[in-house]
C-alpha atoms as a PDB file:
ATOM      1  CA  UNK A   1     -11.342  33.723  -5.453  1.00  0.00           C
ATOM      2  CA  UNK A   2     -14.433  31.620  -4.214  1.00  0.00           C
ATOM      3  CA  UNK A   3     -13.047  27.950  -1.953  1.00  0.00           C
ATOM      4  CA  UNK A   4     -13.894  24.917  -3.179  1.00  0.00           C
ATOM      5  CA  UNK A   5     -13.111  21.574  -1.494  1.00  0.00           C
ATOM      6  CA  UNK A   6     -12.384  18.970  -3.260  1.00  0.00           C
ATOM      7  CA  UNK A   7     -12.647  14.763  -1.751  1.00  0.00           C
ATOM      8  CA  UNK A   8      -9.945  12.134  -2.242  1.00  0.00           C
ATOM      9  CA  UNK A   9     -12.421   8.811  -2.157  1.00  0.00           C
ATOM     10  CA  UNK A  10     -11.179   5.560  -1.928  1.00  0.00           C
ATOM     11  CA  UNK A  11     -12.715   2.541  -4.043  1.00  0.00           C
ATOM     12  CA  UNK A  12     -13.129   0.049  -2.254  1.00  0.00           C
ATOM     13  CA  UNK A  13     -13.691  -2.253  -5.773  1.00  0.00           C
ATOM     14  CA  UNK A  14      -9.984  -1.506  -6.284  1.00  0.00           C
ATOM     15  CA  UNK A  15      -7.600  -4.415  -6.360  1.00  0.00           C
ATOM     16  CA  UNK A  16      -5.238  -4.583  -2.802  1.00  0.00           C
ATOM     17  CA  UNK A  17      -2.473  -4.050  -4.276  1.00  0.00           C
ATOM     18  CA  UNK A  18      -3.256  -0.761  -6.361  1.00  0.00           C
ATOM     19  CA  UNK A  19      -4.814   0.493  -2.950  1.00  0.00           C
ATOM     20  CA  UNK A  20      -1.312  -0.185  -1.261  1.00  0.00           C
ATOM     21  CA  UNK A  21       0.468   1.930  -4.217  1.00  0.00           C
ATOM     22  CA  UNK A  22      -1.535   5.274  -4.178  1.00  0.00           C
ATOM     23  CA  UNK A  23       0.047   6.787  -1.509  1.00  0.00           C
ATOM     24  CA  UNK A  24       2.793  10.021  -2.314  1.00  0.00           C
ATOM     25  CA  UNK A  25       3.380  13.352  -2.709  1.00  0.00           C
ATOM     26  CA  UNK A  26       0.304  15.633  -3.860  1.00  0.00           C
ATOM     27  CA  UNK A  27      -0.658  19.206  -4.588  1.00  0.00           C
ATOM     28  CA  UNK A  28      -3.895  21.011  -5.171  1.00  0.00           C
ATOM     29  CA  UNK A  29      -4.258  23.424  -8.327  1.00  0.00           C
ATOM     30  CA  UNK A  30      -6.187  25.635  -8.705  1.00  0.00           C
ATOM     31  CA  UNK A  31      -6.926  28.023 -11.338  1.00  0.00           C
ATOM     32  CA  UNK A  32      -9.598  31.487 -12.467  1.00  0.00           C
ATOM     33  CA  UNK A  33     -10.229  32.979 -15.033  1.00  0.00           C
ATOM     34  CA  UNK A  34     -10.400  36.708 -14.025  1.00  0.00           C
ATOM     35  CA  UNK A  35     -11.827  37.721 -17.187  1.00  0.00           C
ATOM     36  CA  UNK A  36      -9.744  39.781 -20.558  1.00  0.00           C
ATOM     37  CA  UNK A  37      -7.501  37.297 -20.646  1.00  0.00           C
ATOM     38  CA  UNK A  38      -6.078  36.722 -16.870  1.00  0.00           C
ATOM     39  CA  UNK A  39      -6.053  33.704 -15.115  1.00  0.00           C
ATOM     40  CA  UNK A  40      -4.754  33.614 -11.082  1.00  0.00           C
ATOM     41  CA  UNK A  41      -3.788  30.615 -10.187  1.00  0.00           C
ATOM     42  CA  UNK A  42      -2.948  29.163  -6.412  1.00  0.00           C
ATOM     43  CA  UNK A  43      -1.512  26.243  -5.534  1.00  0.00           C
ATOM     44  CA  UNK A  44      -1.140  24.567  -1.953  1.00  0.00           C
ATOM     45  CA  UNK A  45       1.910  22.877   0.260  1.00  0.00           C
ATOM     46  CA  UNK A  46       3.021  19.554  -0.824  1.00  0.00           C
ATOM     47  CA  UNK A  47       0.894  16.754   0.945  1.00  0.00           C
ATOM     48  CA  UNK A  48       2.668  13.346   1.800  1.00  0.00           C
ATOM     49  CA  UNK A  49       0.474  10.341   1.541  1.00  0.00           C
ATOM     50  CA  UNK A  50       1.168   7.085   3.077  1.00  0.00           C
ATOM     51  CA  UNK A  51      -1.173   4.287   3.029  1.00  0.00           C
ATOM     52  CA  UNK A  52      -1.224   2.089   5.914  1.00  0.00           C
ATOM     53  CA  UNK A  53      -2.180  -1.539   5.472  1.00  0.00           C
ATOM     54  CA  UNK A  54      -2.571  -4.637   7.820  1.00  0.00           C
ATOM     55  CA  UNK A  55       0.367  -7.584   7.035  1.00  0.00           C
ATOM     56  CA  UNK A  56      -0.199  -9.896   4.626  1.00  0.00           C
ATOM     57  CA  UNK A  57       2.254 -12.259   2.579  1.00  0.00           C
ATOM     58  CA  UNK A  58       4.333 -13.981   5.767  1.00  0.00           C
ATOM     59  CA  UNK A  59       7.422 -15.685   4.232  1.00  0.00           C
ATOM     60  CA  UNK A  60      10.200 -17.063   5.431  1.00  0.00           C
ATOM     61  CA  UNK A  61      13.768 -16.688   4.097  1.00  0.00           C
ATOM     62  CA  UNK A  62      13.922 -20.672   3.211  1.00  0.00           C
ATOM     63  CA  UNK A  63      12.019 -21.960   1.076  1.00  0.00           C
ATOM     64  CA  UNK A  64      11.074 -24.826   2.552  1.00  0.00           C
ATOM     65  CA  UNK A  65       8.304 -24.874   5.551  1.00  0.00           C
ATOM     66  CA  UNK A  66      10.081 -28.375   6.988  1.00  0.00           C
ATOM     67  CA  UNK A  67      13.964 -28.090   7.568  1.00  0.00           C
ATOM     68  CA  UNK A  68      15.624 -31.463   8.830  1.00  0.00           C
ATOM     69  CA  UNK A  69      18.807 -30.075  10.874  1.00  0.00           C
ATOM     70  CA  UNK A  70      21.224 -31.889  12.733  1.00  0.00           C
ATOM     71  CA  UNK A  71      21.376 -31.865  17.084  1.00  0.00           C
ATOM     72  CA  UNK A  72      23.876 -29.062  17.768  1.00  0.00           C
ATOM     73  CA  UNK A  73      24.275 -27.679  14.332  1.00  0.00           C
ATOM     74  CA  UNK A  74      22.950 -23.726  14.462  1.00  0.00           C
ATOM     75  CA  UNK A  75      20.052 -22.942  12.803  1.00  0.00           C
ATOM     76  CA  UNK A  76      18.392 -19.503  11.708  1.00  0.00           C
ATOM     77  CA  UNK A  77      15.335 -18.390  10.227  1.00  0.00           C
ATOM     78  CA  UNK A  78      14.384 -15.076   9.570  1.00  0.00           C
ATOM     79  CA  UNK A  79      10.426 -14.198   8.719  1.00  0.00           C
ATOM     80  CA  UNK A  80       9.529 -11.035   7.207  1.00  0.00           C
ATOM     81  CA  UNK A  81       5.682  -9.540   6.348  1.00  0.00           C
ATOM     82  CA  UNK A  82       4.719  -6.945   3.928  1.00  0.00           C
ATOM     83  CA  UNK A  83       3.137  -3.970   6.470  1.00  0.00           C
ATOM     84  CA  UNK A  84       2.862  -0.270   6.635  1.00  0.00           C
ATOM     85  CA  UNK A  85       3.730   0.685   9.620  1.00  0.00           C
ATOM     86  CA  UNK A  86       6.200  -1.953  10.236  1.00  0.00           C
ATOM     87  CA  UNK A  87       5.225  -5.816  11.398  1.00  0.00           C
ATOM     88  CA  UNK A  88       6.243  -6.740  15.175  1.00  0.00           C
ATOM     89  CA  UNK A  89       7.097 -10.863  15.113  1.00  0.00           C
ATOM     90  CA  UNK A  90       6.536 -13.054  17.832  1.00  0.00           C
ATOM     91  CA  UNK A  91       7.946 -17.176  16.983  1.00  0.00           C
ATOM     92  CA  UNK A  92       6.434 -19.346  18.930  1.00  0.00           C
ATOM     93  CA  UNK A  93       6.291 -22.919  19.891  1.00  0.00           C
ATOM     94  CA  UNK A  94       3.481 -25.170  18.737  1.00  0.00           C
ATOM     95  CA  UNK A  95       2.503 -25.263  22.456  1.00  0.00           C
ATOM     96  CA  UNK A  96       1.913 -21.268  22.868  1.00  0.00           C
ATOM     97  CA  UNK A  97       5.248 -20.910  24.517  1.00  0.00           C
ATOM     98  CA  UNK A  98       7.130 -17.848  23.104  1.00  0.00           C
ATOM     99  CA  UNK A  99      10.527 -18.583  21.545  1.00  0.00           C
ATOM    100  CA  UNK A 100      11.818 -15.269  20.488  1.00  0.00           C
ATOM    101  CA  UNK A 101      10.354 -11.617  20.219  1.00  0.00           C
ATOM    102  CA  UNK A 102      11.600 -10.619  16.781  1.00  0.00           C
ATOM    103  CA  UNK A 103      11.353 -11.918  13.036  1.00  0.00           C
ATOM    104  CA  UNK A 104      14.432 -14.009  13.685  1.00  0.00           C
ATOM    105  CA  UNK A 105      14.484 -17.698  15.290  1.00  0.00           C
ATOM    106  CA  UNK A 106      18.027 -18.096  16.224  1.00  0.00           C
ATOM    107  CA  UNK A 107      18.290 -21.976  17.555  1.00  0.00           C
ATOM    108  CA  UNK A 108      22.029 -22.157  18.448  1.00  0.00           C
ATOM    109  CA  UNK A 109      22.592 -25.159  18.969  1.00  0.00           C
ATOM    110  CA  UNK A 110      19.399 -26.876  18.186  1.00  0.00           C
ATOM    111  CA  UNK A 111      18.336 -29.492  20.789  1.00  0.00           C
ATOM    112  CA  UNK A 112      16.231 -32.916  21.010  1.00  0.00           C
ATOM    113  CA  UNK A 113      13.532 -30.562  22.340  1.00  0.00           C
ATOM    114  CA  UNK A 114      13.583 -27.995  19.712  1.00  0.00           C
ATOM    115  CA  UNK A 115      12.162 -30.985  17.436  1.00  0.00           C
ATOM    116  CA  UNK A 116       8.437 -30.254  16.198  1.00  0.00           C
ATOM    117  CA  UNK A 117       6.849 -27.111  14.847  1.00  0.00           C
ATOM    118  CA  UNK A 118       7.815 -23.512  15.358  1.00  0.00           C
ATOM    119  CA  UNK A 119       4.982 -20.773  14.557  1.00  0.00           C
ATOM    120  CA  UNK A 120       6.081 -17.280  13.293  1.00  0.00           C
ATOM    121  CA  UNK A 121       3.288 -14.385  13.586  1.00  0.00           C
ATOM    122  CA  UNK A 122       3.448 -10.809  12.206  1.00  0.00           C
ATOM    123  CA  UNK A 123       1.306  -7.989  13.273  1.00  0.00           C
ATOM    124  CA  UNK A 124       0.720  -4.106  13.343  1.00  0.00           C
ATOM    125  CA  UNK A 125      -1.772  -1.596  14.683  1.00  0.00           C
ATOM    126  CA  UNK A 126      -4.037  -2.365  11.728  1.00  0.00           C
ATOM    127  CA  UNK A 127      -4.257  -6.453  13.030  1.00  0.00           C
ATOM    128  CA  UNK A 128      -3.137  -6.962  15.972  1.00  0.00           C
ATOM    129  CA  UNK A 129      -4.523 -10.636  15.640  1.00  0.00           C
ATOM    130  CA  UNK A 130      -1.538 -11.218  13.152  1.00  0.00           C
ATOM    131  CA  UNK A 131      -1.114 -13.518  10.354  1.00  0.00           C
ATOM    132  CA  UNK A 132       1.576 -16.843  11.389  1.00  0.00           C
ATOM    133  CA  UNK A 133       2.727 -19.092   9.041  1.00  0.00           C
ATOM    134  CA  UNK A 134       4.308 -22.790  10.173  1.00  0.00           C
ATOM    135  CA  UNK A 135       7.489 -24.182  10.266  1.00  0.00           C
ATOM    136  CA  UNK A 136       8.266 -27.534  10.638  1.00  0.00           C
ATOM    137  CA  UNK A 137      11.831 -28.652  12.478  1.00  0.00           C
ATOM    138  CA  UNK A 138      12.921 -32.589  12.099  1.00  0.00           C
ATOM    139  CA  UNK A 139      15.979 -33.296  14.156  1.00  0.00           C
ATOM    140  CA  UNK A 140      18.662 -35.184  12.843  1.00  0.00           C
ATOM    141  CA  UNK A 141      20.624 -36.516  16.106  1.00  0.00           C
ATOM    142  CA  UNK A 142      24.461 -36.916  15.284  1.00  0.00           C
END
C-alpha cells in the first residue's frame, strides 16, 4: 500500500462563524483495490479537532449598558465572551484602576464613588489586547 498525505486547508473566504464550527472528531480512510475483486482498506486513530478563536461578542447579563442603583443597595454584573480557550476578565474603572479580576463586578454596597463608568475586558492567548465593552453606573443616593 503506497502513503499518500492528504491537507486539511482552511478558507479563509469562509464566514467566522462556520470557521468556529468545524472543529471535531475525524478519521482518515483509506481504501485499494488489490485487483480480482479485493479491496484492503486502513483506517487511522480518531483525531480531535478544536478550533481556537480570539473573543468576540462581550455581553453583559443586563441588558441595559446604564443601570441607575441606589447608595448601599448591592449590585452585580456578570460579563461573559464567546472564546476558545476560555476569556480571562479584568473590570475596570473608567480611570484605568482595576476593580475586580474576574467576569463578575460585585459592588456590595455601592458607594457615592462607585458613580460613573465601569469597563469590562475579555481576553485569551489569541488577543491578549481584549475586547471591553462599557457600563454606565448612575447613583441614586437614599
Amino acid at each position: 500500500m503506497s502513503t499518500a498525505t492528504q491537507k486539511l486547508l482552511w478558507n479563509p473566504n469562509s464566514d467566522i462563524s462556520s470557521r468556529r464550527s468545524v472543529g471535531g472528531v475525524y478519521m482518515c480512510k483509506g481504501t485499494e483495490d488489490l485487483g480480482q475483486g479485493r479491496v484492503d482498506t486502513k483506517q487511522s486513530d480518531q483525531m480531535i479537532l478544536k478550533v481556537e478563536y480570539a473573543r468576540y461578542q462581550i455581553e453583559f447579563n443586563k441588558s441595559d449598558t446604564v443601570i441607575a442603583v441606589a447608595d448601599l443597595d448591592r449590585l452585580i454584573i456578570a460579563c461573559a465572551a464567546t472564546c476558545r480557550p476560555s476569556c480571562s476578565y479584568q473590570w475596570k474603572k473608567s480611570d484605568g484602576s482595576i476593580v475586580e479580576n474576574s467576569n463578575i463586578l460585585d459592588l456590595n454596597p455601592v458607594q457615592k464613588l462607585d458613580d460613573g463608568s465601569f469597563v469590562c475586558v475579555a481576553w485569551n492567548k489569541h488577543n491578549e489586547q481584549g475586547l471591553s465593552k462599557q457600563l454606565k453606573l448612575t447613583l441614586n443616593c437614599k
